[in-house]
PDB file of N, CA and C in Angstrom:
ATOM      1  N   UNK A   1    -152.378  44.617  67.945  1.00  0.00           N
ATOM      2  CA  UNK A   1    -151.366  44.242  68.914  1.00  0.00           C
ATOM      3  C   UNK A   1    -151.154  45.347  69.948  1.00  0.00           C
ATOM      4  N   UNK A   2    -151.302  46.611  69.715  1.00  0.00           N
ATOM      5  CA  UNK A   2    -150.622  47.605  70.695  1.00  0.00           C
ATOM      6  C   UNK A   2    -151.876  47.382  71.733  1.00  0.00           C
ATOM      7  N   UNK A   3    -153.526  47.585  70.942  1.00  0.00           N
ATOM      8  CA  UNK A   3    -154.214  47.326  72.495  1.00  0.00           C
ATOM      9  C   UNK A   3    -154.464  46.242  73.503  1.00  0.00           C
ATOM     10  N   UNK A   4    -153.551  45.392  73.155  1.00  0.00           N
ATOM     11  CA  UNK A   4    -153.260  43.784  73.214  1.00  0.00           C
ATOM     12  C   UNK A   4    -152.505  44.459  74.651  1.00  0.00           C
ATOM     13  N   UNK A   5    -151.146  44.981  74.086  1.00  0.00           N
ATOM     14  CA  UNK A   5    -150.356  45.775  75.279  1.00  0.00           C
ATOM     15  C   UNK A   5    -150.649  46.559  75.976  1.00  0.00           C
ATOM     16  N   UNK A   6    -151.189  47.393  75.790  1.00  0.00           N
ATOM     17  CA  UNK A   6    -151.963  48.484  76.426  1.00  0.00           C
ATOM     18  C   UNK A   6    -152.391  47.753  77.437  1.00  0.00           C
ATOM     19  N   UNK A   7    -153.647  46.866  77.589  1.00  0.00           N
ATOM     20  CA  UNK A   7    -154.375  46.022  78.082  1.00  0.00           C
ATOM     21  C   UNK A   7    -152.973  45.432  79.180  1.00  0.00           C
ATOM     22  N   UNK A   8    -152.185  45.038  79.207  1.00  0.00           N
ATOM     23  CA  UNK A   8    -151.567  44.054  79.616  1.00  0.00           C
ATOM     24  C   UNK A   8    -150.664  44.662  80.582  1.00  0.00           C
ATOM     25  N   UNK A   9    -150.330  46.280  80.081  1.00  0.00           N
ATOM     26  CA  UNK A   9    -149.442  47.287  80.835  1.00  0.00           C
ATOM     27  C   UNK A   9    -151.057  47.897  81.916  1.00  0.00           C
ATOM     28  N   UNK A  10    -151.818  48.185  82.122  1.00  0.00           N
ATOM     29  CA  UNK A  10    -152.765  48.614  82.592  1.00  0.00           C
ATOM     30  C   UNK A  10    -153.169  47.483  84.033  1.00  0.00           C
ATOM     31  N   UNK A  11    -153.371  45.900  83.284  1.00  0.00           N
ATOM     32  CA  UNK A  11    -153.368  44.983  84.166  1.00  0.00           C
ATOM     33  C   UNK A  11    -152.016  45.241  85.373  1.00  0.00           C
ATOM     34  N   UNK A  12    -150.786  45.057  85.053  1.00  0.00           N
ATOM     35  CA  UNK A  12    -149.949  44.775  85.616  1.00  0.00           C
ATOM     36  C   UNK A  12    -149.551  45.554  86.422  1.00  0.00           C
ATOM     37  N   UNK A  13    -150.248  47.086  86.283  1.00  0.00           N
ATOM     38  CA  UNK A  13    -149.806  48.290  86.907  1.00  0.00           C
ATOM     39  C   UNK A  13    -151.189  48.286  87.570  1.00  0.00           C
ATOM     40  N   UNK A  14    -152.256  47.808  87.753  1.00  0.00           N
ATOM     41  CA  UNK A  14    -152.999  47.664  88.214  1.00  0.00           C
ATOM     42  C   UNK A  14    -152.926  46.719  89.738  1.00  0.00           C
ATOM     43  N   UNK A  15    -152.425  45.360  89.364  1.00  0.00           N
ATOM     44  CA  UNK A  15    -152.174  44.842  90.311  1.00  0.00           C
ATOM     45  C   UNK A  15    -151.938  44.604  91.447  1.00  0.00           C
ATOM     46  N   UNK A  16    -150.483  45.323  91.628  1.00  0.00           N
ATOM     47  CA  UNK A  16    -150.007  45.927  93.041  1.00  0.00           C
ATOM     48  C   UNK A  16    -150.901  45.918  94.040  1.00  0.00           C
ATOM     49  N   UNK A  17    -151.625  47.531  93.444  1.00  0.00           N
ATOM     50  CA  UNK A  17    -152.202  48.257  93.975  1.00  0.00           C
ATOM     51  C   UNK A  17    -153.928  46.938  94.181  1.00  0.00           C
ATOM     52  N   UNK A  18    -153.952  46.463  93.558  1.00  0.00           N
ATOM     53  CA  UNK A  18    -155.377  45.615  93.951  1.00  0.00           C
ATOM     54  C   UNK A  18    -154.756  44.744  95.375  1.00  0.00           C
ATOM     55  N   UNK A  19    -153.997  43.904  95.255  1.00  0.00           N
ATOM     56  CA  UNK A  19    -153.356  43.074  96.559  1.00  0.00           C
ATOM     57  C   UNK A  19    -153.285  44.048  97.716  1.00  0.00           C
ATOM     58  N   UNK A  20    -152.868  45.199  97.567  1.00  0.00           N
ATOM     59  CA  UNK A  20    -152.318  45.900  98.822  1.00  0.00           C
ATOM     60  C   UNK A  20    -154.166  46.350  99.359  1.00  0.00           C
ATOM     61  N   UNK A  21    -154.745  46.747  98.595  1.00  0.00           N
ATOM     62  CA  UNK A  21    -156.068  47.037  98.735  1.00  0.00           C
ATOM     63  C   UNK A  21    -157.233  45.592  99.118  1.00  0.00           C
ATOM     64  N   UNK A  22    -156.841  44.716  98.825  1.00  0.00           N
ATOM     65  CA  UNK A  22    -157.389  43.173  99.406  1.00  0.00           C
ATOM     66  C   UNK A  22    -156.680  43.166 100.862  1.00  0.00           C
ATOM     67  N   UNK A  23    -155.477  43.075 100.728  1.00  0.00           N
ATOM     68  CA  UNK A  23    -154.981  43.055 102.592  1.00  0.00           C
ATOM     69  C   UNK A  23    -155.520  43.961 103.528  1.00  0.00           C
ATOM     70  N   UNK A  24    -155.758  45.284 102.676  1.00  0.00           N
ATOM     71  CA  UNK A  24    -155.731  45.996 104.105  1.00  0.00           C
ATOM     72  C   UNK A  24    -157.029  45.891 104.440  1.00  0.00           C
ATOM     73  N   UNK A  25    -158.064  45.447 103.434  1.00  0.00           N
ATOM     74  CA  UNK A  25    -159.706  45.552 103.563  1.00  0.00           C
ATOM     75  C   UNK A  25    -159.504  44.096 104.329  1.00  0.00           C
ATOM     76  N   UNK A  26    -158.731  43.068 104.553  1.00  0.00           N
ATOM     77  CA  UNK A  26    -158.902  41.776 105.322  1.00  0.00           C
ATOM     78  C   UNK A  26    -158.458  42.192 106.651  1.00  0.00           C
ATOM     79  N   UNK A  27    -158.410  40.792 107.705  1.00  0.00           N
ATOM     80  CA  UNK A  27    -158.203  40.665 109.064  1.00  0.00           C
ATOM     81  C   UNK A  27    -156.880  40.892 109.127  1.00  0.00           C
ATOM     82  N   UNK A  28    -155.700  40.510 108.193  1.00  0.00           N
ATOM     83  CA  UNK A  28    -154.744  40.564 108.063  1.00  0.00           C
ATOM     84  C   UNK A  28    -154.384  41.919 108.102  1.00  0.00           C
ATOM     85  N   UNK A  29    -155.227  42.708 107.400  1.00  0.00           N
ATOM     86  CA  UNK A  29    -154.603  44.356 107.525  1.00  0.00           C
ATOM     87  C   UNK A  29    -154.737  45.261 108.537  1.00  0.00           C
ATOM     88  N   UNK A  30    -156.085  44.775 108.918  1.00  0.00           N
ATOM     89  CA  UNK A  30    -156.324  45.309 110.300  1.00  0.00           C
ATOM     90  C   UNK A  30    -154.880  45.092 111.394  1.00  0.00           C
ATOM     91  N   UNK A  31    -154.566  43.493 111.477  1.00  0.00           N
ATOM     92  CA  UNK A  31    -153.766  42.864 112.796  1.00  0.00           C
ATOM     93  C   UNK A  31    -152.590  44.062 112.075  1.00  0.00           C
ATOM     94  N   UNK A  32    -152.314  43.839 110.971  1.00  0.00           N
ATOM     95  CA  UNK A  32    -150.914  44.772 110.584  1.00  0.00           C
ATOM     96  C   UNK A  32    -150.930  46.184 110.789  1.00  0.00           C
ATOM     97  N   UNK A  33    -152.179  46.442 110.974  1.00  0.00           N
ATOM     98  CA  UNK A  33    -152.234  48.233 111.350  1.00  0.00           C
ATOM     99  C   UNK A  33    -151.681  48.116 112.742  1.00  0.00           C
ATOM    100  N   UNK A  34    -152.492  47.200 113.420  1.00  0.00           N
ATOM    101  CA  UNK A  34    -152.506  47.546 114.870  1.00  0.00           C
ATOM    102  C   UNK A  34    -151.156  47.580 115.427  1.00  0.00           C
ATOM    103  N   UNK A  35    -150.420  46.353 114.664  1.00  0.00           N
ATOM    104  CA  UNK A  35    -149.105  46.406 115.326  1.00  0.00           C
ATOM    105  C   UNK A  35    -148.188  47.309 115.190  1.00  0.00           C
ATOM    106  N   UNK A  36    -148.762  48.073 113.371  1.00  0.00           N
ATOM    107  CA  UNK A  36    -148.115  49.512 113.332  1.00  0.00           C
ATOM    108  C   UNK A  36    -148.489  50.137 114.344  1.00  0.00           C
ATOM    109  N   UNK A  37    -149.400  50.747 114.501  1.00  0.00           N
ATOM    110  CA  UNK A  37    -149.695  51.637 115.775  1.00  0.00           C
ATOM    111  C   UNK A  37    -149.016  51.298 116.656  1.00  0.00           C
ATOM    112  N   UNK A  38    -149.214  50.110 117.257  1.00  0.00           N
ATOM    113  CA  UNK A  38    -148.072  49.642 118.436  1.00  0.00           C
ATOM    114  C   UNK A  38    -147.004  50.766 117.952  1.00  0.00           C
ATOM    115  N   UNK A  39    -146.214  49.817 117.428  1.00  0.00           N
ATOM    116  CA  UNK A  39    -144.371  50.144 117.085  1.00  0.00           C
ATOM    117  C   UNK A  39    -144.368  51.852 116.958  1.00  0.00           C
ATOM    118  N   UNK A  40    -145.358  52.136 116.458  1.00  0.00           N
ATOM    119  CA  UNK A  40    -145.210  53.454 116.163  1.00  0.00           C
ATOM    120  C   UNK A  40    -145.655  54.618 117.812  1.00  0.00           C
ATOM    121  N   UNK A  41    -146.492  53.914 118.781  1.00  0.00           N
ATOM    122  CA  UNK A  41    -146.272  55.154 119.717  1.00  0.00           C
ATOM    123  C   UNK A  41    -144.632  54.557 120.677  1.00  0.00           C
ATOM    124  N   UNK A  42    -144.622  52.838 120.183  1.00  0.00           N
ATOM    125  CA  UNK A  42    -142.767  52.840 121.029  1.00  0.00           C
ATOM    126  C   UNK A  42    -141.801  53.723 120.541  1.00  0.00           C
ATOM    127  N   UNK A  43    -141.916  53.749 119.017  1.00  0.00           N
ATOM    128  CA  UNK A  43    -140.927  54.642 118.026  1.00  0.00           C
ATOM    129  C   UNK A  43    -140.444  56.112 118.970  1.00  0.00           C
ATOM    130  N   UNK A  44    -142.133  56.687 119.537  1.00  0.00           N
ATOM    131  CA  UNK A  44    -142.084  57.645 119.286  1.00  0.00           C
ATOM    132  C   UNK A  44    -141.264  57.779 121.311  1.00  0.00           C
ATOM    133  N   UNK A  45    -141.730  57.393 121.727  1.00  0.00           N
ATOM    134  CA  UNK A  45    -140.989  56.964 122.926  1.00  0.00           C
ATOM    135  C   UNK A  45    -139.487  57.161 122.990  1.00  0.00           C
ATOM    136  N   UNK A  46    -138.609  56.307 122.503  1.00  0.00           N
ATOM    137  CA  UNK A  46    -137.597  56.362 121.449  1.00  0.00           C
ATOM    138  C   UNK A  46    -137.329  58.045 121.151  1.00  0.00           C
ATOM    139  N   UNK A  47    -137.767  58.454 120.012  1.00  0.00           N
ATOM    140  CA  UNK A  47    -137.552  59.114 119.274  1.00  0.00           C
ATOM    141  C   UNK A  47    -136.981  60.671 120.637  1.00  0.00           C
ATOM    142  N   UNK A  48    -138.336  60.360 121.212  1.00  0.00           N
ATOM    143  CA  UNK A  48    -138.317  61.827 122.483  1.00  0.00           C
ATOM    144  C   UNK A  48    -136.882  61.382 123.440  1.00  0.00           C
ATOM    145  N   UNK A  49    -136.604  59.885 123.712  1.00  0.00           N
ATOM    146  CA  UNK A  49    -135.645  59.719 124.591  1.00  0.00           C
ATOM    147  C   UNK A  49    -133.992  60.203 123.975  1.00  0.00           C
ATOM    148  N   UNK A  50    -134.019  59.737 122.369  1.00  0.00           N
ATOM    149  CA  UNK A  50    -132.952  60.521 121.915  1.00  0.00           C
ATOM    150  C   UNK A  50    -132.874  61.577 121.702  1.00  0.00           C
ATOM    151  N   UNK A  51    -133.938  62.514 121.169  1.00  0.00           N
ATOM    152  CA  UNK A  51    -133.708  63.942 121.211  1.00  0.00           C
ATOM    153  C   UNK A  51    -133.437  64.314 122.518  1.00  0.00           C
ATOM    154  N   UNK A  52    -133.427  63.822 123.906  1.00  0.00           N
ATOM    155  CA  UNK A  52    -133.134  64.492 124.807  1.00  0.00           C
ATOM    156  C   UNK A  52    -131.348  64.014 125.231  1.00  0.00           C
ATOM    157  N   UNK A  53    -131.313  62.933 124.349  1.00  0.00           N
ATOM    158  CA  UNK A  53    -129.858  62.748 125.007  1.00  0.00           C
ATOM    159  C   UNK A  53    -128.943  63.196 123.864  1.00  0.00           C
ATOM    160  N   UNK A  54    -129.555  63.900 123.391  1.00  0.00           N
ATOM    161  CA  UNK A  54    -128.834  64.459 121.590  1.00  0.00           C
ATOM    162  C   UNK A  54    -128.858  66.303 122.482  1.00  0.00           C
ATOM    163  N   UNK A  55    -129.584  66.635 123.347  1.00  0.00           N
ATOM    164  CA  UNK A  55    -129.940  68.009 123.667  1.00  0.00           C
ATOM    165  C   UNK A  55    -128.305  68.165 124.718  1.00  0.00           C
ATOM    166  N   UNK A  56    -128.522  67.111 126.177  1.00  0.00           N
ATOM    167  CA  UNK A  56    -127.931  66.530 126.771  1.00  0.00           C
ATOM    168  C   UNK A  56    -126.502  66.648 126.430  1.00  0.00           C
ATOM    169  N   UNK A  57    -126.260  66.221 125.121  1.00  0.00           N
ATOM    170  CA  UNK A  57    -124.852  65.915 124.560  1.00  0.00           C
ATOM    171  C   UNK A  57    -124.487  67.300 123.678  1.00  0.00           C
ATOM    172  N   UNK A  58    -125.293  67.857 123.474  1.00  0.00           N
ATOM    173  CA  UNK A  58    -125.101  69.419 122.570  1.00  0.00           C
ATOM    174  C   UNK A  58    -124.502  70.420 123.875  1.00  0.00           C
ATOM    175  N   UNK A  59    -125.124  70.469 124.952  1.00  0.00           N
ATOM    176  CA  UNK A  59    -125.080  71.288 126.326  1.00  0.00           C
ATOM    177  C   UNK A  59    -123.688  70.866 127.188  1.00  0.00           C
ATOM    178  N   UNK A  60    -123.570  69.486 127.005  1.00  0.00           N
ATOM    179  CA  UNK A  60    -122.196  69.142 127.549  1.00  0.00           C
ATOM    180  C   UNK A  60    -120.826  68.962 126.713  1.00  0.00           C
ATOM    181  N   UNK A  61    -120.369  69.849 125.677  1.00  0.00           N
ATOM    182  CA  UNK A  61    -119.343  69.920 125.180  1.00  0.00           C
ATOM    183  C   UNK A  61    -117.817  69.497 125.933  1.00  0.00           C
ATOM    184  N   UNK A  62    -117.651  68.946 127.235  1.00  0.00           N
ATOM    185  CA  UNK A  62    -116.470  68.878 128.076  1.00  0.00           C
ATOM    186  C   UNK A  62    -115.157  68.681 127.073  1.00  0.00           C
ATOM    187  N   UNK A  63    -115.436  67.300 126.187  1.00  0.00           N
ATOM    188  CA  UNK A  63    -114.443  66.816 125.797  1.00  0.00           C
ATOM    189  C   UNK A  63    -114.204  67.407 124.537  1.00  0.00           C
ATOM    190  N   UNK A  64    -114.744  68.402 123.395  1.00  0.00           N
ATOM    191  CA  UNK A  64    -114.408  69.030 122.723  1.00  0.00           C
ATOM    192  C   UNK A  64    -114.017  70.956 123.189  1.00  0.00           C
ATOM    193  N   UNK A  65    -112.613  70.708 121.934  1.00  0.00           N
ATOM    194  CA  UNK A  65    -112.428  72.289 121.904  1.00  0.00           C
ATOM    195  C   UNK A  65    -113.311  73.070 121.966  1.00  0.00           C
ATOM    196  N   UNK A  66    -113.150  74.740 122.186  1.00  0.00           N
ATOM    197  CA  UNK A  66    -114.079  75.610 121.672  1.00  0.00           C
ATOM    198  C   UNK A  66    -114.168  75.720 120.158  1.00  0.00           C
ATOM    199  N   UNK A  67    -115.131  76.099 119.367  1.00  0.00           N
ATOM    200  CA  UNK A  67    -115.193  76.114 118.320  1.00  0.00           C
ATOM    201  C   UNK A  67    -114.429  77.045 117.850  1.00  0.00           C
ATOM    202  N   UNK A  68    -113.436  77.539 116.721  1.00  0.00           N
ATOM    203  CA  UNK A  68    -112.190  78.537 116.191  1.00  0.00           C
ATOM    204  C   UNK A  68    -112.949  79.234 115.118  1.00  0.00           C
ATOM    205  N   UNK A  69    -112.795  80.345 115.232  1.00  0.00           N
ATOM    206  CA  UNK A  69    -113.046  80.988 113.730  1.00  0.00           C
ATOM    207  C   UNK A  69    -112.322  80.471 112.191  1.00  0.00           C
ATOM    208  N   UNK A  70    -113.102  80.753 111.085  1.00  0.00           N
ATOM    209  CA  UNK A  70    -112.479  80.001 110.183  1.00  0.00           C
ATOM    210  C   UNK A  70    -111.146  80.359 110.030  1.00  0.00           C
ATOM    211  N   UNK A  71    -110.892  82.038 110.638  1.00  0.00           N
ATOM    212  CA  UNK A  71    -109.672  82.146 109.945  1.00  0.00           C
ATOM    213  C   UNK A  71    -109.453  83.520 111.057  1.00  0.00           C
ATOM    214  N   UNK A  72    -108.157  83.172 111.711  1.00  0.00           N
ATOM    215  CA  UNK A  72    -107.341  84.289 112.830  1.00  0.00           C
ATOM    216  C   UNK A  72    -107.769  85.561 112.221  1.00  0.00           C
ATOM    217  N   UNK A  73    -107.870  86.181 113.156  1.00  0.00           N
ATOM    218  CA  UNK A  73    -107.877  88.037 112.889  1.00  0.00           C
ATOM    219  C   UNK A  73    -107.074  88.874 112.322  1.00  0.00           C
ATOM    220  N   UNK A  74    -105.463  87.812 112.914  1.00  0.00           N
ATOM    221  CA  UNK A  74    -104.664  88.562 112.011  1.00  0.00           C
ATOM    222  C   UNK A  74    -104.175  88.134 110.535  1.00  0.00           C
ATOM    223  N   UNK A  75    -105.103  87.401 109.998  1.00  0.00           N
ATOM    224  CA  UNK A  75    -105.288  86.947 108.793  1.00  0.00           C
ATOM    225  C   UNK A  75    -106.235  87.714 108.179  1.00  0.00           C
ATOM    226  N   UNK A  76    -107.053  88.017 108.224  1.00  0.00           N
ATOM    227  CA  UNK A  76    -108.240  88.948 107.762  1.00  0.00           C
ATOM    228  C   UNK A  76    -108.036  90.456 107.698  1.00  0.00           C
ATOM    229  N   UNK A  77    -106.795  90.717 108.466  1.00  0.00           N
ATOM    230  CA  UNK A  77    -106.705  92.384 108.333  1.00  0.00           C
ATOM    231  C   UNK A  77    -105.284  92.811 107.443  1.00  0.00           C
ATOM    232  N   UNK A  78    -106.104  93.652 106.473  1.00  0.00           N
ATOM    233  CA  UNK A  78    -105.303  94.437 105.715  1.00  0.00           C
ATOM    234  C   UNK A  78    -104.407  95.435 106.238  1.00  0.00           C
ATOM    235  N   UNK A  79    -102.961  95.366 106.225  1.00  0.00           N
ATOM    236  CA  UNK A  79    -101.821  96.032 107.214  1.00  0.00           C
ATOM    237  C   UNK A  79    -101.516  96.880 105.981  1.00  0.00           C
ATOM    238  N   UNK A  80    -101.256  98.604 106.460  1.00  0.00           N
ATOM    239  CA  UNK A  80    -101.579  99.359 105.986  1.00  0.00           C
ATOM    240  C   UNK A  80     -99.627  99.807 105.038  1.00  0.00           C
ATOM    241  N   UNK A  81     -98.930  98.790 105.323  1.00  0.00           N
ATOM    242  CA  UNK A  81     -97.694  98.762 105.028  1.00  0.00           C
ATOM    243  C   UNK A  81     -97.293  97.650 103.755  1.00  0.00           C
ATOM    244  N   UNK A  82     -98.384  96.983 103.578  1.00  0.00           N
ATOM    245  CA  UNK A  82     -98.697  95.824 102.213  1.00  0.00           C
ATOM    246  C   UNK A  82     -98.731  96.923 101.100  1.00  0.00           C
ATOM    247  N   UNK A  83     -97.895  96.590 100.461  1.00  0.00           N
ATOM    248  CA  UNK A  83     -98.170  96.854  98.864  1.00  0.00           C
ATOM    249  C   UNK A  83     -98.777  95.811  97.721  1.00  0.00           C
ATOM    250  N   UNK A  84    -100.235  96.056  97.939  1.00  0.00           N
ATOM    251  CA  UNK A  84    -100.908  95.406  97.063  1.00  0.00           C
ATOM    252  C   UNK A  84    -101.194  96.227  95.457  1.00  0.00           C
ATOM    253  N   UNK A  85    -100.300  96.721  95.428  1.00  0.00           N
ATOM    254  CA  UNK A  85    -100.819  97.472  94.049  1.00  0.00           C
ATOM    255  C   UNK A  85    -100.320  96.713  92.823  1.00  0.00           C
ATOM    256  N   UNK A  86     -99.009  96.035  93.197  1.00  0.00           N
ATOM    257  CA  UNK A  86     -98.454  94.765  92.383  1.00  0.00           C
ATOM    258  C   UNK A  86     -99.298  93.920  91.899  1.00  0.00           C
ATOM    259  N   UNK A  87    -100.341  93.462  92.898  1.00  0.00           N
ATOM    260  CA  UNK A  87    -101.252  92.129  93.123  1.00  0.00           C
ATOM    261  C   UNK A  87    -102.110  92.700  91.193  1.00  0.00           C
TER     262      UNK A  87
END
């Protein structure tokens, strides 16, 4: 029985991979490449037009604050009149 399964787990995991390997060796895989290629140099079209309006929008900060330090200066400095020896 187990090489019964064996056999049957081997088929099934086999499979997939046979169909995807029948399409792409047919006419069908070819037409599906091509149209990848298509989509993929529009993508990339795309892709360059937002990185420039992402650059665009980094350079024009108008409507935001300046960025703040995490924490005021006079928060960070030790005043020489603190008695931390309590602490």
């Amino acid at each position: 029985m187990g090489s019964v399964q064996l056999a049957g787990v081997v088929l099934f995991s086999a499979f997939p991979f046979t169909i995807v390997k029948a399409i792409a060796n047919s006419s069908i895989g070819e037409q599906l490449q091509q149209r990848m290629l298509e989509t993929k140099a529009v993508a990339k079209q795309e892709a360059g037009a937002a990185r420039a309006a992402e650059s665009n929008a980094r350079d024009a900060r108008f409507f935001l604050p300046p960025i703040m330090p995490l924490a005021e200066s006079h928060l960070t400095k030790i005043h020489k009149d603190d008695d931390l020896e309590h602490w």
